[in-house]
C-alpha atoms as a PDB file:
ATOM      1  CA  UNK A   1       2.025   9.008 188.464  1.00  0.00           C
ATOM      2  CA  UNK A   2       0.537  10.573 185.359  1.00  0.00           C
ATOM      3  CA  UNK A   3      -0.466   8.664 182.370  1.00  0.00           C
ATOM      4  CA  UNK A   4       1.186   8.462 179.164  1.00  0.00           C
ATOM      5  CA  UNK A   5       0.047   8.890 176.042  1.00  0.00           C
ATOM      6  CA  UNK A   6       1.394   7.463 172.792  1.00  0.00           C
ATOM      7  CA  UNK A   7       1.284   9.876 170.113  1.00  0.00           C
ATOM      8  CA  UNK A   8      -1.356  10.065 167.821  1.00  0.00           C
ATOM      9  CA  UNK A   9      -0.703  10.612 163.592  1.00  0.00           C
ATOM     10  CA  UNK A  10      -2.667   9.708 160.939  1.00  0.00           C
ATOM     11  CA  UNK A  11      -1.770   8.757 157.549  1.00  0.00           C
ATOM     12  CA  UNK A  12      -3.551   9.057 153.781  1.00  0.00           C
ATOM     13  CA  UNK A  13      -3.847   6.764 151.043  1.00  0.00           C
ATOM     14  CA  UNK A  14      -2.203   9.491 147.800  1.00  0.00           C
ATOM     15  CA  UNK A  15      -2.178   6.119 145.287  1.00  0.00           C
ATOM     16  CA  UNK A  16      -4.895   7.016 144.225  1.00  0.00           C
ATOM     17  CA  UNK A  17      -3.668  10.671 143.051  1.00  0.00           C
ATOM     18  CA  UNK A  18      -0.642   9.276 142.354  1.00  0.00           C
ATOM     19  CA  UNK A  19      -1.969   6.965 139.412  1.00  0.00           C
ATOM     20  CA  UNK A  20      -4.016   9.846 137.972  1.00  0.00           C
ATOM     21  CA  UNK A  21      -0.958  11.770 137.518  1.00  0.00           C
ATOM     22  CA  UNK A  22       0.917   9.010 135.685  1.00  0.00           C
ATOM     23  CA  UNK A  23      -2.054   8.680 133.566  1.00  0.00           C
ATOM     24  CA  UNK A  24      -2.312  11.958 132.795  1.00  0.00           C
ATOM     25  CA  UNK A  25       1.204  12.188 132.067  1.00  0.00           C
ATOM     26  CA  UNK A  26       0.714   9.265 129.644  1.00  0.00           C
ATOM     27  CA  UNK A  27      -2.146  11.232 128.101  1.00  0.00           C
ATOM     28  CA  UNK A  28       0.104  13.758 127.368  1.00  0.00           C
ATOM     29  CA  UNK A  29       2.746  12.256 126.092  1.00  0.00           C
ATOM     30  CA  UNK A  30       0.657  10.184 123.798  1.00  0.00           C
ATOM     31  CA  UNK A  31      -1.123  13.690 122.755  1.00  0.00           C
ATOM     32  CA  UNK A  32       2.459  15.028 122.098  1.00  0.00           C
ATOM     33  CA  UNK A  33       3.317  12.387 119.634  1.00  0.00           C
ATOM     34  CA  UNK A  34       0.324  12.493 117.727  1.00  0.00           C
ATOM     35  CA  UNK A  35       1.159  16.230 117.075  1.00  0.00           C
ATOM     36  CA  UNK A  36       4.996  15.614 116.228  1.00  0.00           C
ATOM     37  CA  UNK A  37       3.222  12.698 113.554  1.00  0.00           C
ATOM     38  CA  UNK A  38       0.778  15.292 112.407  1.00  0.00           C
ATOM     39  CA  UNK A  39       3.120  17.723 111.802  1.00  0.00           C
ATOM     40  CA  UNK A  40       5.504  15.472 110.315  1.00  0.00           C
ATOM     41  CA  UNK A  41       2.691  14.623 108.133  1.00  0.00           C
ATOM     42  CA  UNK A  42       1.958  18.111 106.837  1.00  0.00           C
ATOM     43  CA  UNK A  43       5.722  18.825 106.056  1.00  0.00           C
ATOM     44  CA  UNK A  44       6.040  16.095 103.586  1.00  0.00           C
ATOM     45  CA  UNK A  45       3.000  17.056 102.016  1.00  0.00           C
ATOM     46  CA  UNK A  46       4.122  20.674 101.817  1.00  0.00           C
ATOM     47  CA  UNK A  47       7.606  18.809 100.473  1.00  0.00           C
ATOM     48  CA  UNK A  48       5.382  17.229  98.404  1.00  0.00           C
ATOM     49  CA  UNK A  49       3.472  19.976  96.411  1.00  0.00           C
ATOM     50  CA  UNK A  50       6.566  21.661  96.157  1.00  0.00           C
ATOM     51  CA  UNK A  51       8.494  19.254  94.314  1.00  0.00           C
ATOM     52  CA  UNK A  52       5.318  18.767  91.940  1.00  0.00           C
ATOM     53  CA  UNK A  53       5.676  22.446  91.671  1.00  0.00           C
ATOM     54  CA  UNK A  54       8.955  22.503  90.435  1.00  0.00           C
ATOM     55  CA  UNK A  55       8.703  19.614  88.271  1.00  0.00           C
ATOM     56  CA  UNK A  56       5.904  21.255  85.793  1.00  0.00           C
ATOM     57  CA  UNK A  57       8.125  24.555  86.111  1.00  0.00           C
ATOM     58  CA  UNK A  58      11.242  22.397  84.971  1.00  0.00           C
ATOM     59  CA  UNK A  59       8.675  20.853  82.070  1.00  0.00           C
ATOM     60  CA  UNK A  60       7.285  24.348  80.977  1.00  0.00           C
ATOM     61  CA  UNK A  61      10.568  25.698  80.799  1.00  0.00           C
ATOM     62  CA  UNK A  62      12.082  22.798  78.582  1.00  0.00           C
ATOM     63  CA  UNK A  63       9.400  22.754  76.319  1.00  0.00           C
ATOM     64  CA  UNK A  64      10.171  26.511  75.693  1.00  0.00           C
ATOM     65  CA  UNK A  65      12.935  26.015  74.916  1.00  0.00           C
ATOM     66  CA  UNK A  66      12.587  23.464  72.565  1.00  0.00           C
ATOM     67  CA  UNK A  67      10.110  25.601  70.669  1.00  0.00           C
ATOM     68  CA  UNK A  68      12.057  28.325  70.568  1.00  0.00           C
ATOM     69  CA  UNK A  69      15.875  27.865  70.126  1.00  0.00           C
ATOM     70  CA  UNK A  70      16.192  24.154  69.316  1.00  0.00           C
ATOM     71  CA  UNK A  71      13.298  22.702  67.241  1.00  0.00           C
ATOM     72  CA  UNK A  72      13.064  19.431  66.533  1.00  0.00           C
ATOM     73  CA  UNK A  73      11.097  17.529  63.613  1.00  0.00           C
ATOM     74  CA  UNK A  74      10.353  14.652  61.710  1.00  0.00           C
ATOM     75  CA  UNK A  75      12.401  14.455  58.672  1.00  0.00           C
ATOM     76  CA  UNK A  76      11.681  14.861  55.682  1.00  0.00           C
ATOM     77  CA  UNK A  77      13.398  13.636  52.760  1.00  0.00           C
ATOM     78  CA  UNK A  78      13.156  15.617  49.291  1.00  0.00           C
ATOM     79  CA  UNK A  79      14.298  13.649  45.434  1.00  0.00           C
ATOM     80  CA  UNK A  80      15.533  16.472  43.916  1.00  0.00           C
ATOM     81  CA  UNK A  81      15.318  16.113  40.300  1.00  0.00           C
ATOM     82  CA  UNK A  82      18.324  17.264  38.221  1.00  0.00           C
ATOM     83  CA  UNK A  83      18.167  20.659  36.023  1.00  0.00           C
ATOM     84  CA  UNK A  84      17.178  20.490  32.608  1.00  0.00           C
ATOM     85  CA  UNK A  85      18.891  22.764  30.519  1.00  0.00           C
ATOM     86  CA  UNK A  86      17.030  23.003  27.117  1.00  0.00           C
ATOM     87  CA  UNK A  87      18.912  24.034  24.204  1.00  0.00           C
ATOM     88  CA  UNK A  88      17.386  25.715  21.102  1.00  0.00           C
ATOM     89  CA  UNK A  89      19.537  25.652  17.864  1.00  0.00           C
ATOM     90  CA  UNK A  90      19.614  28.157  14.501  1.00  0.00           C
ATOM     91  CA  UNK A  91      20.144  27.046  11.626  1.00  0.00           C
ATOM     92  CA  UNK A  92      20.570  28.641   8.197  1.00  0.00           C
ATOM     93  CA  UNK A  93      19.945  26.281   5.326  1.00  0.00           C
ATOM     94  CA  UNK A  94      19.774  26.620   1.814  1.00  0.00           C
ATOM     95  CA  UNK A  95      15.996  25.703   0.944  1.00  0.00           C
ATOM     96  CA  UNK A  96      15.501  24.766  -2.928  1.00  0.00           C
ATOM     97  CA  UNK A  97      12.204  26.461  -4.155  1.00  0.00           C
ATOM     98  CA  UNK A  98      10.205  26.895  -7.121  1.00  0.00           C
ATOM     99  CA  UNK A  99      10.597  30.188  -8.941  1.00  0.00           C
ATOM    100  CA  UNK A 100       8.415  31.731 -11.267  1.00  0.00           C
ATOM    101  CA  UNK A 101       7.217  35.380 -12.518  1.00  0.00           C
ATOM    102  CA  UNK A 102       4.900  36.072  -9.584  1.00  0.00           C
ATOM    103  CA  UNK A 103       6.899  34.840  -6.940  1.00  0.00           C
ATOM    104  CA  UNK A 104       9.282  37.694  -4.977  1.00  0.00           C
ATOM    105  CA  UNK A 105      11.480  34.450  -4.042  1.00  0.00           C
ATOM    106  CA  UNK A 106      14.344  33.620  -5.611  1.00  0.00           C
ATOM    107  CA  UNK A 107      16.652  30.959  -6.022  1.00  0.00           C
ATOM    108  CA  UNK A 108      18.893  29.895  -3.295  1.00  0.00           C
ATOM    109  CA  UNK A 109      17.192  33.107  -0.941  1.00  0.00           C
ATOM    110  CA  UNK A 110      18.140  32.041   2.499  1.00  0.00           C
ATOM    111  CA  UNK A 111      15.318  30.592   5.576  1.00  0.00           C
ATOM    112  CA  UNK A 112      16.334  30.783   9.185  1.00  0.00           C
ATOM    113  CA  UNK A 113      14.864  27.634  10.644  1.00  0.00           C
ATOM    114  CA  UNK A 114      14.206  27.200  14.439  1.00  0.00           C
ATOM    115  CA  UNK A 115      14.183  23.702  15.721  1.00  0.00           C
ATOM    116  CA  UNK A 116      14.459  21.900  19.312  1.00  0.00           C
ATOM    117  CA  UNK A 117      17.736  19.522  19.412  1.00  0.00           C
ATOM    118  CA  UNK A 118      20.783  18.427  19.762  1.00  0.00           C
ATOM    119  CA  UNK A 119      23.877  20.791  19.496  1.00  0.00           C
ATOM    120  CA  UNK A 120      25.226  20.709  15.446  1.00  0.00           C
ATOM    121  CA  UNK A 121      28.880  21.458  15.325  1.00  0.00           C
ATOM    122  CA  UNK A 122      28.936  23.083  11.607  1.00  0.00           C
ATOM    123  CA  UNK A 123      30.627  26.109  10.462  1.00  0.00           C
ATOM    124  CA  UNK A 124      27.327  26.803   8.801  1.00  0.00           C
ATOM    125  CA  UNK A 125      25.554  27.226  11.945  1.00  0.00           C
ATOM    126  CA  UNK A 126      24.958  29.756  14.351  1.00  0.00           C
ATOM    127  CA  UNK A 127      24.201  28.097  18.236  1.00  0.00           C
ATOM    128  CA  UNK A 128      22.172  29.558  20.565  1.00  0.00           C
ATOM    129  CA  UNK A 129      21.671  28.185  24.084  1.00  0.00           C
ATOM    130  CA  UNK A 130      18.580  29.452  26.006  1.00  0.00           C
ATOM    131  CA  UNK A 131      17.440  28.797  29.713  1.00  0.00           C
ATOM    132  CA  UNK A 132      20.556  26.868  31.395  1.00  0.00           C
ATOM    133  CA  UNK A 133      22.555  27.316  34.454  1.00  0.00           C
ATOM    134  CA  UNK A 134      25.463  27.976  35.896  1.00  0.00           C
ATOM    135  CA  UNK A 135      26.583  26.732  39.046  1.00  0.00           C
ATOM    136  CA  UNK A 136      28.967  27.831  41.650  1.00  0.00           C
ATOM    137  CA  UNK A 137      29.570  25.978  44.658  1.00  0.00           C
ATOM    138  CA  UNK A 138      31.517  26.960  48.254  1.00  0.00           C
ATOM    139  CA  UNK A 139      32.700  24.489  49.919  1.00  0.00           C
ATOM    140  CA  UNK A 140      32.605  25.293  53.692  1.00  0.00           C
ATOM    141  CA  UNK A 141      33.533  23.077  56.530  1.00  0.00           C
ATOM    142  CA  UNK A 142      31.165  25.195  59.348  1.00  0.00           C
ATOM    143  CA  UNK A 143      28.563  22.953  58.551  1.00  0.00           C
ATOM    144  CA  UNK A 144      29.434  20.004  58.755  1.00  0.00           C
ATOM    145  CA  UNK A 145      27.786  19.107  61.758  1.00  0.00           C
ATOM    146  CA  UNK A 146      24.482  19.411  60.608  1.00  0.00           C
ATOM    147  CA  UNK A 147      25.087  17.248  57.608  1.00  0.00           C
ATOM    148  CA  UNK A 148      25.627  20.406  55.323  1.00  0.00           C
ATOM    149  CA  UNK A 149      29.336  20.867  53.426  1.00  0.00           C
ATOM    150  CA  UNK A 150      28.770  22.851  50.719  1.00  0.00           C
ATOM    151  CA  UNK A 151      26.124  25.793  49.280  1.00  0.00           C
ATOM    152  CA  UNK A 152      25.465  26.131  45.850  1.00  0.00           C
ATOM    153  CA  UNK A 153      24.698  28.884  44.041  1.00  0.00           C
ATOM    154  CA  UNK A 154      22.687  29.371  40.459  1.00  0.00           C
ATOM    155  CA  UNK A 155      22.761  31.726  37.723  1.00  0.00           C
ATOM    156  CA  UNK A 156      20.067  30.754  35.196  1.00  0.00           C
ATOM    157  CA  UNK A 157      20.801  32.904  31.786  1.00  0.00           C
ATOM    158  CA  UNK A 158      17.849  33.153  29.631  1.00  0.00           C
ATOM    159  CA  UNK A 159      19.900  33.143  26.452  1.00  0.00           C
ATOM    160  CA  UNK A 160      23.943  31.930  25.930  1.00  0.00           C
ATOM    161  CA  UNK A 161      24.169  36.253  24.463  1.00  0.00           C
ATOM    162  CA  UNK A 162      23.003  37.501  28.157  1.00  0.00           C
ATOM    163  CA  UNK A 163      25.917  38.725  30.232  1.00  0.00           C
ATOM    164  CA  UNK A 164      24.105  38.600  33.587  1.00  0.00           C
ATOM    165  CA  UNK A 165      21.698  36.101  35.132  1.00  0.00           C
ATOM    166  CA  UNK A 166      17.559  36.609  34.839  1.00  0.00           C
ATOM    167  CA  UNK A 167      17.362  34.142  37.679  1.00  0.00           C
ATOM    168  CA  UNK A 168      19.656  33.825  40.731  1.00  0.00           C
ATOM    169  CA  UNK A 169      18.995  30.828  43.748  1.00  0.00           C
ATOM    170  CA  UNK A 170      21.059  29.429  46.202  1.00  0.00           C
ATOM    171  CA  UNK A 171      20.327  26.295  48.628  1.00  0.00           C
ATOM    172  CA  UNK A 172      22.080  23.861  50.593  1.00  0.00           C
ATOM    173  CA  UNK A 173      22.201  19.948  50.521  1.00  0.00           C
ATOM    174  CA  UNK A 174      21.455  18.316  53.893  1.00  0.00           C
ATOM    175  CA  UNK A 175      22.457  14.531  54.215  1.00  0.00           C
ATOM    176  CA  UNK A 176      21.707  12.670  57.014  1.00  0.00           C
ATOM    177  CA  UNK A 177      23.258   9.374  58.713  1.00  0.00           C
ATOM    178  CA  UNK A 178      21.134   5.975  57.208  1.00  0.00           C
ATOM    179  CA  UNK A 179      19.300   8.777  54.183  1.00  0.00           C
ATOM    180  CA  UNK A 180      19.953   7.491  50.511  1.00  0.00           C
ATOM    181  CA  UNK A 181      18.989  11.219  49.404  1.00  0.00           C
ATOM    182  CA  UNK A 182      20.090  14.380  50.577  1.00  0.00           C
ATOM    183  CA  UNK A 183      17.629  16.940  51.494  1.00  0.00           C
ATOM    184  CA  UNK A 184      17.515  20.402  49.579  1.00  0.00           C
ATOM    185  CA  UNK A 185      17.342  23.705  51.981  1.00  0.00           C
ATOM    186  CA  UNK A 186      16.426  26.712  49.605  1.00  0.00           C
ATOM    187  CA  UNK A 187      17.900  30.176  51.338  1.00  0.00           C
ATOM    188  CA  UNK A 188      16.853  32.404  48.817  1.00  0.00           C
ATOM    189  CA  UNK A 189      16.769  33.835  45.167  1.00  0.00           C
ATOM    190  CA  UNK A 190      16.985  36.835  43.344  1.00  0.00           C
ATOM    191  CA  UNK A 191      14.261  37.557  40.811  1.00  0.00           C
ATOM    192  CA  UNK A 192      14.548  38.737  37.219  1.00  0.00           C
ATOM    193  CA  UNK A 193      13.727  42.497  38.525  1.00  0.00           C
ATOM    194  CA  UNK A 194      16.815  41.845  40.937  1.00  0.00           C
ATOM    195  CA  UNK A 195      14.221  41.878  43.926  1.00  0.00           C
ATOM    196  CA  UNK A 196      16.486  39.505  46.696  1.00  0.00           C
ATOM    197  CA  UNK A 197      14.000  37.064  49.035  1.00  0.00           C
ATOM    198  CA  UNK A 198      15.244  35.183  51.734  1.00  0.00           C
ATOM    199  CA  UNK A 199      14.022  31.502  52.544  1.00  0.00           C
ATOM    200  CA  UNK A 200      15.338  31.069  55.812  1.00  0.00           C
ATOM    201  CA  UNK A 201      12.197  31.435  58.097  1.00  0.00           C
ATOM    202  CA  UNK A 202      11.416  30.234  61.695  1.00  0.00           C
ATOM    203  CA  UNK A 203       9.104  27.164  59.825  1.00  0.00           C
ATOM    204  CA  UNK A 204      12.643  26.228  57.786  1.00  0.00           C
ATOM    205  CA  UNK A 205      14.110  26.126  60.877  1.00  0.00           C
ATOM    206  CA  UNK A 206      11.909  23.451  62.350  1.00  0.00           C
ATOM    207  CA  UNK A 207      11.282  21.604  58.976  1.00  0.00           C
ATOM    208  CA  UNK A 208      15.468  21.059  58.823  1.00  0.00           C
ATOM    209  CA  UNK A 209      16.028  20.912  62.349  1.00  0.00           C
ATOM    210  CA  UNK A 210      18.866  23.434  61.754  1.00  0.00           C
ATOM    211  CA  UNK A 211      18.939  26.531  63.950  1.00  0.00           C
ATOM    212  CA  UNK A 212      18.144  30.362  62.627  1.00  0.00           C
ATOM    213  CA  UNK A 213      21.326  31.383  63.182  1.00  0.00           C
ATOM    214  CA  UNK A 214      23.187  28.612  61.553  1.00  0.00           C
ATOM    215  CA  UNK A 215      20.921  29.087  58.253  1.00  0.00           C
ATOM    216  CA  UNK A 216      21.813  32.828  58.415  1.00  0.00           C
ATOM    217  CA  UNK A 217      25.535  32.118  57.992  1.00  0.00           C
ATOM    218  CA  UNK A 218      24.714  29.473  55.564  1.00  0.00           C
ATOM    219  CA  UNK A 219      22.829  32.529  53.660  1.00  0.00           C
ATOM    220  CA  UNK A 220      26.123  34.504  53.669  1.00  0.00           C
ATOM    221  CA  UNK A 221      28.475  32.034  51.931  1.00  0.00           C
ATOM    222  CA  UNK A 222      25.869  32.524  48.853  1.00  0.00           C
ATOM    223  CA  UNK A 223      27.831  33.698  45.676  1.00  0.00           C
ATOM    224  CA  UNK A 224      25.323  36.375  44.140  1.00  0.00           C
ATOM    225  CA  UNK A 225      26.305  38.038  40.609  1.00  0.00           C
ATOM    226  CA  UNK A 226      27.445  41.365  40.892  1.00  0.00           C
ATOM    227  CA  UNK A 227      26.471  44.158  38.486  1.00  0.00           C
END
């Protein structure tokens, strides 16, 4: 009778292995978050920068604009005193004098007499009326919403026997919401040697707060004298 033998085996402990794994596994994982955070972090920063970026682009292009096509300024508010017209007045008068052999005068010889006042209605006299003005306005509607409704024209006439102006201006009355006074806005004149030059300037522009264009067209309703 042979002898039996049980069968022999042997078996490992892999716990050991088996932990490192899992911790390795945790290692990585953790490792894998941190990255996701990190980049997470740099894409809002990149958002961000960007946004900052635009910003000062939207800033730099609003503040050109403003300089250019719509200025804006403090107002101003001009007293604008009324015109003066002076008026000089000829008079012929009888003046008495003393006659005698040696004087070249005679008797009831008439004197032309210049004095400043006012007008004498006398069939004796002969008026003349120096340095006043005519004015012509145009009453325009376009305006309106920048406070203007009407441009006025001048013809100054350096004597009442001149048929056409020395002196030619034109401006417009601005008048604002809560302002006692209007403001003037000279857009040009036309000099005794009929040279034309226009007011309406870039500075005018921002001093009214009216736009270039919009003073141009306010230029054009002007009501020059014609030769």
């Amino acid at each position: 009778m042979s002898d039996s033998k049980s069968p022999e085996y042997s078996t490992h402990n892999f716990s050991a292995v088996d932990n490192q794994i899992l911790e390795i596994a945790k290692r990585e994982k953790a490792r894998t978050f941190a990255y996701r955070v990190e980049s997470a972090k740099m894409i809002m920063l990149y958002l961000g920068v960007g946004a900052l970026i635009f910003a000062v682009m939207i800033y730099v292009l609003s503040w050109a604009y403003r300089t250019i096509m719509a200025p804006y300024v403090t107002e101003k508010v001009e007293i604008v005193q009324p015109e003066i017209v002076d008026r000089e007045v000829i008079k012929v008068v009888k003046v008495p004098v003393i006659v005698n052999e040696n004087s070249e005068l005679k008797a009831d010889d008439e004197f032309v007499v210049t004095y400043n006042g006012p007008s004498i209605t006398s069939e004796s006299e002969i008026n003349v009326v120096t340095n006043y003005n005519i004015f012509r306005t145009v009453e325009t509607g376009n305006f309106s919403t920048y406070g203007v409704n009407s441009v006025v024209t001048g013809w100054r006439y350096s004597s009442s026997e001149d048929s056409f102006p020395s002196y030619q201006f034109c401006y417009a009355h601005k008048l604002d919401k809560g302002k006692s006074a209007p403001l003037r806005i000279d857009l040009g004149n036309i000099d005794i040697d009929g040279g034309y030059y226009s007011s309406v300037t870039r500075d005018l522009s921002r001093d009214v707060s009216i736009p270039i264009s919009v003073l141009k067209k306010m230029e054009d309703s002007c009501n020059w004298a014609s030769i």
